[in-house]
Protein backbone atom coordinates (compact mmCIF):
# COMPACT_ATOMS: atom_id res chain seq x y z
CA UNK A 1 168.54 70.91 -56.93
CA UNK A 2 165.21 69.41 -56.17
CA UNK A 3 165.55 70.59 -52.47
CA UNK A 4 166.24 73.90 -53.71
CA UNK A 5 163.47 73.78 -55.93
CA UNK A 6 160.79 72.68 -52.98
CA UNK A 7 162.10 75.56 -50.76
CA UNK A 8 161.29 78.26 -53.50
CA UNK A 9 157.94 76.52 -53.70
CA UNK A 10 157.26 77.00 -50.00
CA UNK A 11 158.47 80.88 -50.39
CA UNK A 12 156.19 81.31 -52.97
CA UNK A 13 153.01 80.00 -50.92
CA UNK A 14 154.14 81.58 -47.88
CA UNK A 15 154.78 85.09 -50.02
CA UNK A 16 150.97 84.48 -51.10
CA UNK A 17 150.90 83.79 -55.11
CA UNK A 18 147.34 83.16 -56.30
CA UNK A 19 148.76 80.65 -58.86
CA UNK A 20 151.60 78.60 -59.32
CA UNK A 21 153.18 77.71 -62.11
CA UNK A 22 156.29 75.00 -61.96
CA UNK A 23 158.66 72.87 -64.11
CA UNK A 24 159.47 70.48 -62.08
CA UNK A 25 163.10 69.06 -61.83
CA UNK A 26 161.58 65.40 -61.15
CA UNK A 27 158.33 64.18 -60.38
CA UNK A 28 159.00 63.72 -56.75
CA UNK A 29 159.80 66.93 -55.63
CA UNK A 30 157.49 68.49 -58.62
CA UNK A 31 154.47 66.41 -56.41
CA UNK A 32 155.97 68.08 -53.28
CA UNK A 33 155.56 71.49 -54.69
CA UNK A 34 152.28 70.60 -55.87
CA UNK A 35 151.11 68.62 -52.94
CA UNK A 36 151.85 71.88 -50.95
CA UNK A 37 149.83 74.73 -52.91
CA UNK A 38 146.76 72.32 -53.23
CA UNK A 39 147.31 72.74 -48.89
CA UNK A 40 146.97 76.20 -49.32
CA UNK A 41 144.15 76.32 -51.77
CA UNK A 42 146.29 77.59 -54.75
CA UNK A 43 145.85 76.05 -58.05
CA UNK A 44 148.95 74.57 -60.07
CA UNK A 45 150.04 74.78 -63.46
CA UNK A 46 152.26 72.28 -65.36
CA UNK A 47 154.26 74.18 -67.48
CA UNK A 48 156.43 72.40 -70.35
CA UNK A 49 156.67 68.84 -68.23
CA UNK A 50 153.78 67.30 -66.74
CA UNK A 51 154.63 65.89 -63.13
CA UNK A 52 153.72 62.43 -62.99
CA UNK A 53 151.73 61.72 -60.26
CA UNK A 54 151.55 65.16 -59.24
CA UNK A 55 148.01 65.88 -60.04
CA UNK A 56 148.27 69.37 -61.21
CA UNK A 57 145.17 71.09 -61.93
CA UNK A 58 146.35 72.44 -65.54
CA UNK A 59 148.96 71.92 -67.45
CA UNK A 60 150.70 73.96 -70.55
CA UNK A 61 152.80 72.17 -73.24
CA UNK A 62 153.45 71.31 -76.56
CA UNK A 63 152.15 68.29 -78.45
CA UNK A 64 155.45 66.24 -77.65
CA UNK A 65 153.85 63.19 -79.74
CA UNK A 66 154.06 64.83 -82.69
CA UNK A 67 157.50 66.67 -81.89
CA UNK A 68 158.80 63.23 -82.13
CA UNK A 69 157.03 62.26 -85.40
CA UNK A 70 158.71 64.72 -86.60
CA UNK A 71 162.31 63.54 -85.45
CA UNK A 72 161.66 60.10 -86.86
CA UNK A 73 159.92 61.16 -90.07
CA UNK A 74 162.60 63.58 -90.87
CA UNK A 75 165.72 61.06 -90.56
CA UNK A 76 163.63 58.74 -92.85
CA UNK A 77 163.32 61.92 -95.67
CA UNK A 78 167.29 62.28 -94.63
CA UNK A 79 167.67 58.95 -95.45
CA UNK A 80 165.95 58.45 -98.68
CA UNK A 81 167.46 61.63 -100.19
CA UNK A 82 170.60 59.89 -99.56
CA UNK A 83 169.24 56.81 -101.33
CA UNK A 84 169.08 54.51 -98.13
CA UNK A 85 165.44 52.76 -97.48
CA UNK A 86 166.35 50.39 -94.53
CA UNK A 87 168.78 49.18 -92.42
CA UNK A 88 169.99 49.65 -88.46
CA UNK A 89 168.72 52.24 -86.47
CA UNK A 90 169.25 53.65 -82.67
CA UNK A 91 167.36 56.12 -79.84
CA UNK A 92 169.38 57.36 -77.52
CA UNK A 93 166.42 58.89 -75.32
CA UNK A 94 165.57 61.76 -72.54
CA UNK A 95 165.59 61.02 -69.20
CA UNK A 96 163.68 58.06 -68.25
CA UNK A 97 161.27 60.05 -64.76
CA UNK A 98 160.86 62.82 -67.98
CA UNK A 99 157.14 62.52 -68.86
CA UNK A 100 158.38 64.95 -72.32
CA UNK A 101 160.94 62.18 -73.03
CA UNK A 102 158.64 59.43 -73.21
CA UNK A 103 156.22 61.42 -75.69
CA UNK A 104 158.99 62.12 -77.53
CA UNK A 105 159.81 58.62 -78.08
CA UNK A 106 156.24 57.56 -78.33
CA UNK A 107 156.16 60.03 -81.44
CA UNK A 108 159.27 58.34 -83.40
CA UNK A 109 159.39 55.23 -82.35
CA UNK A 110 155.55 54.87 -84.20
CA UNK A 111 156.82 56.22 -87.43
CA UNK A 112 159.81 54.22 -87.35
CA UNK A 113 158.01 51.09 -86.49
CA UNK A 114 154.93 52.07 -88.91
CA UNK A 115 158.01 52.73 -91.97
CA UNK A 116 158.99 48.86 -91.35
CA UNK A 117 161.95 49.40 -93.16
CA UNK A 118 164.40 49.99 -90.52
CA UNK A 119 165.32 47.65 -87.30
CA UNK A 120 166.12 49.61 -83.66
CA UNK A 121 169.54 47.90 -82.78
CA UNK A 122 170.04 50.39 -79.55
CA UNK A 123 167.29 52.06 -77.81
CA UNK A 124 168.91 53.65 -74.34
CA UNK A 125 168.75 56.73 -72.62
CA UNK A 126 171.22 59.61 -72.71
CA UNK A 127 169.49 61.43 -69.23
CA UNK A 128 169.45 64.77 -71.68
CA UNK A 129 173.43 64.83 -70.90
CA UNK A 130 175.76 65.32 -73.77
CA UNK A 131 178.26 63.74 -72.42
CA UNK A 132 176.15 60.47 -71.20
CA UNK A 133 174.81 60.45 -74.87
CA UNK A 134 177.95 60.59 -76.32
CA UNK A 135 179.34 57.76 -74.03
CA UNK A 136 176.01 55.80 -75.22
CA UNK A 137 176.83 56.19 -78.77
CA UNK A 138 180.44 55.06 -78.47
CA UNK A 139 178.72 51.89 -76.71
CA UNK A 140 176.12 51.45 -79.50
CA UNK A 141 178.98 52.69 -82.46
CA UNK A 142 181.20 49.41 -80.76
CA UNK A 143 178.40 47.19 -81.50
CA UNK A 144 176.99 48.50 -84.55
CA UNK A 145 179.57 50.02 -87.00
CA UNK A 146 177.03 49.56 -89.90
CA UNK A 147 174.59 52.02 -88.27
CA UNK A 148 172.82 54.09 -90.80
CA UNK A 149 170.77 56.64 -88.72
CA UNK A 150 170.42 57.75 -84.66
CA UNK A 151 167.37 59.54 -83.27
CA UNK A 152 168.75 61.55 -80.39
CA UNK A 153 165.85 63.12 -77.83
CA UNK A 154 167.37 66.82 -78.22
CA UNK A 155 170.05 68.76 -79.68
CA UNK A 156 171.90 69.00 -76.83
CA UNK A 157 172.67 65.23 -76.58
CA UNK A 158 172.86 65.18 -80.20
CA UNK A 159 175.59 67.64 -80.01
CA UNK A 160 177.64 65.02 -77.69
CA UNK A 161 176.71 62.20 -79.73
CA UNK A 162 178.38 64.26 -82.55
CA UNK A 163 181.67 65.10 -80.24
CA UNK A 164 181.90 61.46 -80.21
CA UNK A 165 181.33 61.07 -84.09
CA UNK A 166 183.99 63.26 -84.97
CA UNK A 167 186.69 61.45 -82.36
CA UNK A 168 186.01 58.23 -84.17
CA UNK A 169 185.84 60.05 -87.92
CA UNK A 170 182.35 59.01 -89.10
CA UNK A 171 180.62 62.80 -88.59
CA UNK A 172 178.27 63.42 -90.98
CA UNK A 173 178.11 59.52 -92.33
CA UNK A 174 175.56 58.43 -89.44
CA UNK A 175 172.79 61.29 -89.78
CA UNK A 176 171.26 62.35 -86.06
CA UNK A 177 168.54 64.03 -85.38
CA UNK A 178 167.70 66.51 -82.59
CA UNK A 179 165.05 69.24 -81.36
CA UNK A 180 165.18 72.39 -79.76
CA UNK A 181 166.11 74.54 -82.89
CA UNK A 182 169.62 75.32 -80.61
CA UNK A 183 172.22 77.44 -82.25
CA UNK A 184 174.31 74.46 -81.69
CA UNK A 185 171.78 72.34 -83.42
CA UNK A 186 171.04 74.54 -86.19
CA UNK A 187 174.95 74.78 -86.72
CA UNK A 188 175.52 71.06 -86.66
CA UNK A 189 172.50 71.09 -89.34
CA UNK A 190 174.09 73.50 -91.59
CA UNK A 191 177.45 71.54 -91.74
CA UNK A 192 175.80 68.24 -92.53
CA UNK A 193 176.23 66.59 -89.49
CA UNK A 194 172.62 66.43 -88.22
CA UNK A 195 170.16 65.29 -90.41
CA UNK A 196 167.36 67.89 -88.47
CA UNK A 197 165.90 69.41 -85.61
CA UNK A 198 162.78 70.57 -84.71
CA UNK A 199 161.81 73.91 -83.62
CA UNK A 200 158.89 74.94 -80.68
CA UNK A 201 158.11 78.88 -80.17
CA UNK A 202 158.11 78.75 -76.92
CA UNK A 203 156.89 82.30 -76.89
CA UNK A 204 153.37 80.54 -77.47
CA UNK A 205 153.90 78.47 -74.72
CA UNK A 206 154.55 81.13 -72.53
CA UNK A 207 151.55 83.20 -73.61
CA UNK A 208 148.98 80.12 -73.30
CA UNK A 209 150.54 79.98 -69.50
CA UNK A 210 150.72 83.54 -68.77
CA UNK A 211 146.83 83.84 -70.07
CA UNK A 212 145.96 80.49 -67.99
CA UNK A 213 146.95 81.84 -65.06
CA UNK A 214 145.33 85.36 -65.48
CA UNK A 215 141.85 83.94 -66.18
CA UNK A 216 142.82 81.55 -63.04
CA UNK A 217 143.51 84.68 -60.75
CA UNK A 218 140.58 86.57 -62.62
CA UNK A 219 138.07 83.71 -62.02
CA UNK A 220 137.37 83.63 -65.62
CA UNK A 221 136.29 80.41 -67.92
CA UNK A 222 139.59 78.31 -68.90
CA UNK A 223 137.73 76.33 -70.73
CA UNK A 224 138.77 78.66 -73.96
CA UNK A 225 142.62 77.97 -73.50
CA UNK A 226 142.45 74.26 -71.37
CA UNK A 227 140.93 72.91 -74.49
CA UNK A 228 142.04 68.82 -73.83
CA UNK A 229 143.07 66.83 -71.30
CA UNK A 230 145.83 64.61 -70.92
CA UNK A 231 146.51 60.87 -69.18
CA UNK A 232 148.89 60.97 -66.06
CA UNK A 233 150.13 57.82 -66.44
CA UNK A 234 151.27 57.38 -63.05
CA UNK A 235 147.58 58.54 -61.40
CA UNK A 236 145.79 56.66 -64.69
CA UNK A 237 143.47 59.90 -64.61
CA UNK A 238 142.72 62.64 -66.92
């Protein structure tokens, strides 16, 4: 819980760490945690989410743009090798305080909109919970039998979307994408029923982290592994 999560962040300055690294569960407690080290003179790294607001002083991730460039570019190739050019879409999103969720989106929403051959008839959030995005789709299915394609933000929602699919007998004839490179995913990829996911070694993300915080602690140059900076929306800063 976020409590839960604040309270390990206060053990871990009182225990002494020379840096912090976090993945925060929201952006309010993630800013908590944060607001706290900066107090005690430790520096923060964002690892995987950046907290809004939060004003860490690094953080770690991957290119989430492009991660959902991906998702939309590969349902239109799913598409056209199944001879379909246009017709309606739907997102069913991340969670809407996820910073990674609105990248996401960012990334396939511009290749949808830039392909101009496909109109977004749904665009709502699953909160990253299977069974929320299945209940979503049901709601979007109701409206929009003639759906031809869904962009789900992960493979875990996609995996409830595709619960839901198979209760109303039309898996595998409304492609959905994912990412995450699950098992579950992968499966649901194998059998036809999702048009793709995308996978992230998040062994490399780890490493670039790990090494981050070593040259932190070492009082080396970052400069080598920070190599860009990124907009907080929320402080409008870099």
């Amino acid at each position: 819980s976020p409590d839960t999560f604040v309270q390990l962040c206060d053990q871990m300055i009182t225990e002494g760490v020379n840096v912090l690294i976090q993945t925060d569960l929201d952006p309010d407690s993630g800013k908590a945690c944060i607001d706290k080290a900066k107090n005690a003179g430790i520096p923060v790294i964002d690892y995987d989410r950046l907290t809004l607001g939060g004003g860490a002083d690094y953080y770690v991730s991957f290119d989430n743009v492009k991660v959902g460039e991906l998702q939309g570019q590969g349902l239109i190739d799913f598409l056209a090798d199944k001879g379909v050019k246009k017709g309606p879409i739907a997102f069913i999103n991340g969670a809407s305080t996820d910073n990674n969720a609105t990248l996401f989106k960012q990334g396939y929403e511009s290749v949808i909109k830039k392909n101009g051959n496909f109109n977004v008839v749904a665009d709502q959030s699953g909160e990253w919970d299977p069974d929320t995005a299945g209940k979503v789709f049901d709601q979007i299915y109701a409206a929009h039998s003639d759906l031809v394609g869904l962009i789900t933000a992960n493979d875990g929602m996609a995996g409830g979307v595709l619960a839901r699919m198979k209760a109303a007998g039309v898996e595998g004839k409304i492609p959905v994408t994912g990412q995450d490179a699950t098992p579950e995913g992968l499966a649901n990829v194998l059998q036809g029923y999702q048009a793709g996911t995308v996978f992230k070694d998040t062994s490399l993300e780890a490493k670039a982290a790990s090494d981050l915080a070593i040259a932190i602690i070492k009082g080396e140059d970052t400069s080598s592994i920070a190599t860009a900076t990124v907009n907080d929306s929320v402080l409008n800063t870099d």
